[in-house]
Protein backbone atom coordinates (compact mmCIF):
# COMPACT_ATOMS: atom_id res chain seq x y z
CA UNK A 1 85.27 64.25 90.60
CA UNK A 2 83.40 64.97 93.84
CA UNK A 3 79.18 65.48 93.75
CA UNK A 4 80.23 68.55 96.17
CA UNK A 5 81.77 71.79 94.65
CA UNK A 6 84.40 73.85 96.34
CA UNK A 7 83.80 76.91 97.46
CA UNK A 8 85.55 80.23 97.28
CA UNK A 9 87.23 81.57 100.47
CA UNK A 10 89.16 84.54 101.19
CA UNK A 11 92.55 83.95 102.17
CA UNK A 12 91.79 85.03 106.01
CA UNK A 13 89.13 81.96 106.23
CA UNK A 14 91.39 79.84 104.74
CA UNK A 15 94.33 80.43 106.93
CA UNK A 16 91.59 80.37 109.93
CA UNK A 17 90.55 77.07 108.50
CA UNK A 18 94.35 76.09 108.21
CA UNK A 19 94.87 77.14 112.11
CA UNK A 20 92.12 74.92 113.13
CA UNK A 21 92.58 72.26 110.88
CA UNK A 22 96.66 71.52 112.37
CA UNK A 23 94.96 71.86 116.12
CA UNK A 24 92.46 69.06 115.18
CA UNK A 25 94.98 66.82 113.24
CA UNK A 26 98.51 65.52 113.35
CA UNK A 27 99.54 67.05 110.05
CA UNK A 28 102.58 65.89 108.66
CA UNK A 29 103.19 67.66 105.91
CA UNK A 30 101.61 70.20 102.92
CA UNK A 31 100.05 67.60 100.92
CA UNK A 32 98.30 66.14 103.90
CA UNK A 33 96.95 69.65 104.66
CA UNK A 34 96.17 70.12 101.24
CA UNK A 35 94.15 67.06 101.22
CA UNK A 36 92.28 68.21 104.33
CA UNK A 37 91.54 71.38 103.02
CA UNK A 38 89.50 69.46 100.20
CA UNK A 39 87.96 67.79 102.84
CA UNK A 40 86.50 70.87 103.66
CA UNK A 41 85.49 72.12 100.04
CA UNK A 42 88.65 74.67 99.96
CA UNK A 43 90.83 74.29 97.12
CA UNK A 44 94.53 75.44 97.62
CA UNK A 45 97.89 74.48 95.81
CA UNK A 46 100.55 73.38 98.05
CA UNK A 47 102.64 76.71 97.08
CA UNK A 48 99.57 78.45 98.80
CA UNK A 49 99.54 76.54 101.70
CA UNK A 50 103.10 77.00 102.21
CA UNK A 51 102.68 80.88 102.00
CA UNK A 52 99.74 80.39 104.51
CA UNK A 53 101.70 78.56 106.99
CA UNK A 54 104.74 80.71 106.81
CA UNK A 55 102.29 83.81 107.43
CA UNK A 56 100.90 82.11 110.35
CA UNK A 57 104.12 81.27 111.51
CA UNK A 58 103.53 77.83 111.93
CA UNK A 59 106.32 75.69 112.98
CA UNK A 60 107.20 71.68 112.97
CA UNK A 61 106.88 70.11 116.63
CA UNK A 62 106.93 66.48 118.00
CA UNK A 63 103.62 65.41 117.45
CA UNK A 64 102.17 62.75 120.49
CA UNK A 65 103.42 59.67 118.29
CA UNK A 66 106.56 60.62 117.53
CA UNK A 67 106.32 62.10 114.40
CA UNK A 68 106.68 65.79 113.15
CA UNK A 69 103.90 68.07 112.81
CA UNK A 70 102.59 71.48 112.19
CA UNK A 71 101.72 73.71 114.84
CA UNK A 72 101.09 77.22 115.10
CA UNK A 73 102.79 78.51 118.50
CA UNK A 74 100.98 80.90 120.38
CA UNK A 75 102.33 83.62 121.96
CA UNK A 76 102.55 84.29 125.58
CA UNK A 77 100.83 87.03 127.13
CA UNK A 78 103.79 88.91 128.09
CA UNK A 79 105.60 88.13 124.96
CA UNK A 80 105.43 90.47 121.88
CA UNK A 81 104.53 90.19 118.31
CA UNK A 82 107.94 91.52 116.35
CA UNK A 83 106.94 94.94 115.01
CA UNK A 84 107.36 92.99 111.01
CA UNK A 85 103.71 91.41 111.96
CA UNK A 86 102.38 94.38 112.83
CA UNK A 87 103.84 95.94 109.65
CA UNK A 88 102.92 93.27 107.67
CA UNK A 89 99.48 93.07 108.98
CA UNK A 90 99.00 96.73 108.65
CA UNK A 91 99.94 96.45 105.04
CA UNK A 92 97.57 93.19 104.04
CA UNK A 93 94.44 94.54 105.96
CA UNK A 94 93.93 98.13 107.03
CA UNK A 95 92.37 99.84 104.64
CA UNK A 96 91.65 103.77 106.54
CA UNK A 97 92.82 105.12 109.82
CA UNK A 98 91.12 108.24 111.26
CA UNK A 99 91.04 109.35 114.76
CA UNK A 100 89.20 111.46 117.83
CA UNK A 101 90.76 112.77 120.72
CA UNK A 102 92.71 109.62 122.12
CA UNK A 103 90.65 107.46 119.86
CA UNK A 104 91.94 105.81 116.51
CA UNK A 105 90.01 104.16 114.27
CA UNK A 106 91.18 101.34 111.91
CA UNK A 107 88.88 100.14 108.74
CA UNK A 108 89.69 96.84 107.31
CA UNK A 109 87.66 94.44 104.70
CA UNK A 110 84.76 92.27 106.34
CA UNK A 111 85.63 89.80 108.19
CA UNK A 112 89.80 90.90 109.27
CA UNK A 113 89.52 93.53 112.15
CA UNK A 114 90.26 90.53 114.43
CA UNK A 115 93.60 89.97 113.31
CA UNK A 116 94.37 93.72 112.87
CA UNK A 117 93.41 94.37 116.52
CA UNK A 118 95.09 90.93 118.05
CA UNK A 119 98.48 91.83 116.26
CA UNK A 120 97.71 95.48 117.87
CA UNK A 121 97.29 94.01 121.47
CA UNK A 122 100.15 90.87 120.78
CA UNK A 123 102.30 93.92 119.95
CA UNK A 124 102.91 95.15 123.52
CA UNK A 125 102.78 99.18 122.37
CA UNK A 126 103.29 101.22 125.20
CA UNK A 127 100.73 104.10 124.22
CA UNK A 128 98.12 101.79 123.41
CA UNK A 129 95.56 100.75 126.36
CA UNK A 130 93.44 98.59 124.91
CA UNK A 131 91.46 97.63 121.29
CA UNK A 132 87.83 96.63 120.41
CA UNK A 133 87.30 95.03 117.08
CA UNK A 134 84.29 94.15 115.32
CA UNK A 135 83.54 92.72 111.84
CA UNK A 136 85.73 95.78 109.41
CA UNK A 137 86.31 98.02 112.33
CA UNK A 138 88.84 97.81 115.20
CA UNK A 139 88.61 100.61 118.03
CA UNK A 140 92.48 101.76 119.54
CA UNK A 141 92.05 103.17 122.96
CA UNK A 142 95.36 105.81 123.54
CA UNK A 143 96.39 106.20 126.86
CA UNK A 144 96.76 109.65 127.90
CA UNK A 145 100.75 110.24 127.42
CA UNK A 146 99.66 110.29 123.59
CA UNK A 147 96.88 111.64 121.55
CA UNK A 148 94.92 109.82 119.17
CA UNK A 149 96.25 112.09 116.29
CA UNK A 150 100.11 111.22 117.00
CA UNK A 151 98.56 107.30 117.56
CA UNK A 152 97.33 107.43 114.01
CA UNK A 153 99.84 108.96 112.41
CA UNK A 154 102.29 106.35 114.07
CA UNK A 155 100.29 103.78 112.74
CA UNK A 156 100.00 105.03 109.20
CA UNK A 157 103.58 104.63 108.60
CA UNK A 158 102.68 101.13 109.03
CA UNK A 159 100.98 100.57 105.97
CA UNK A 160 104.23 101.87 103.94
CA UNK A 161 104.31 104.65 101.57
């Protein structure tokens, strides 16, 4: 057994850690990222790893020697995130929506208003203009053809009954 300890992580750090571990390394498969995790003092089972790299929608790619490897795609600009992210995200992370005049405001926990408010802009809505997100908070900017009230509401159905 290792003199260092593991730590805890939440699942958004891990899956963070995951996306930057596959950029720095040719991995080849689960039990190699698994092992690199350690690496890094984060336990995971493989199962969890798989779930993590099917929620980041990683896929298997030629790697430079050859080889298959994970990688996790990234959208073009002009592309858009299906509207199943968005759900999906809406229903993992955001915890309150209120809103202001053509304002919304979306509360997640610590640490996960940056994914809330990149699936927001990787969604491509067409009465959003832009979003701000801080550490629990992300800031939805309406544009004028729709109030912040009917913006919110919209995005409430997201998080399911």
């Amino acid at each position: 057994m290792s003199d260092i300890a593991a730590i805890r992580i939440s699942k958004v750090q891990r899956q963070h850690l995951i996306a930057r571990l596959l950029v720095e390394h040719d991995v080849q498969n689960q039990d190699q990222l698994v092992a690199l995790l350690a690496k890094q003092r984060c336990t995971a089972t493989q199962a969890t790893v798989s779930r993590d790299l099917d929620d980041l929608g990683a896929i298997k790619v030629r790697g430079p020697d050859g080889d298959s490897v994970y990688a996790i795609p990234e959208l073009p600009k002009d592309q858009r995130a299906p509207e199943d992210h968005l759900r999906r995200v809406f229903t993992d992370w955001v915890v309150e929506i209120d809103h202001s005049a053509n304002l919304v405001i979306v509360r997640t926990p610590p640490g996960t208003a940056n994914v809330v408010g990149s699936a927001l802009d990787r969604c491509g809505h067409d009465h959003i203009a832009g979003t701000v997100a801080g550490d629990d908070t992300v800031l939805i900017v309406a544009r004028e053809s729709m109030s912040g009230r009917d913006l919110a509401a919209e995005l409430r159905a997201l998080t399911g009954p």
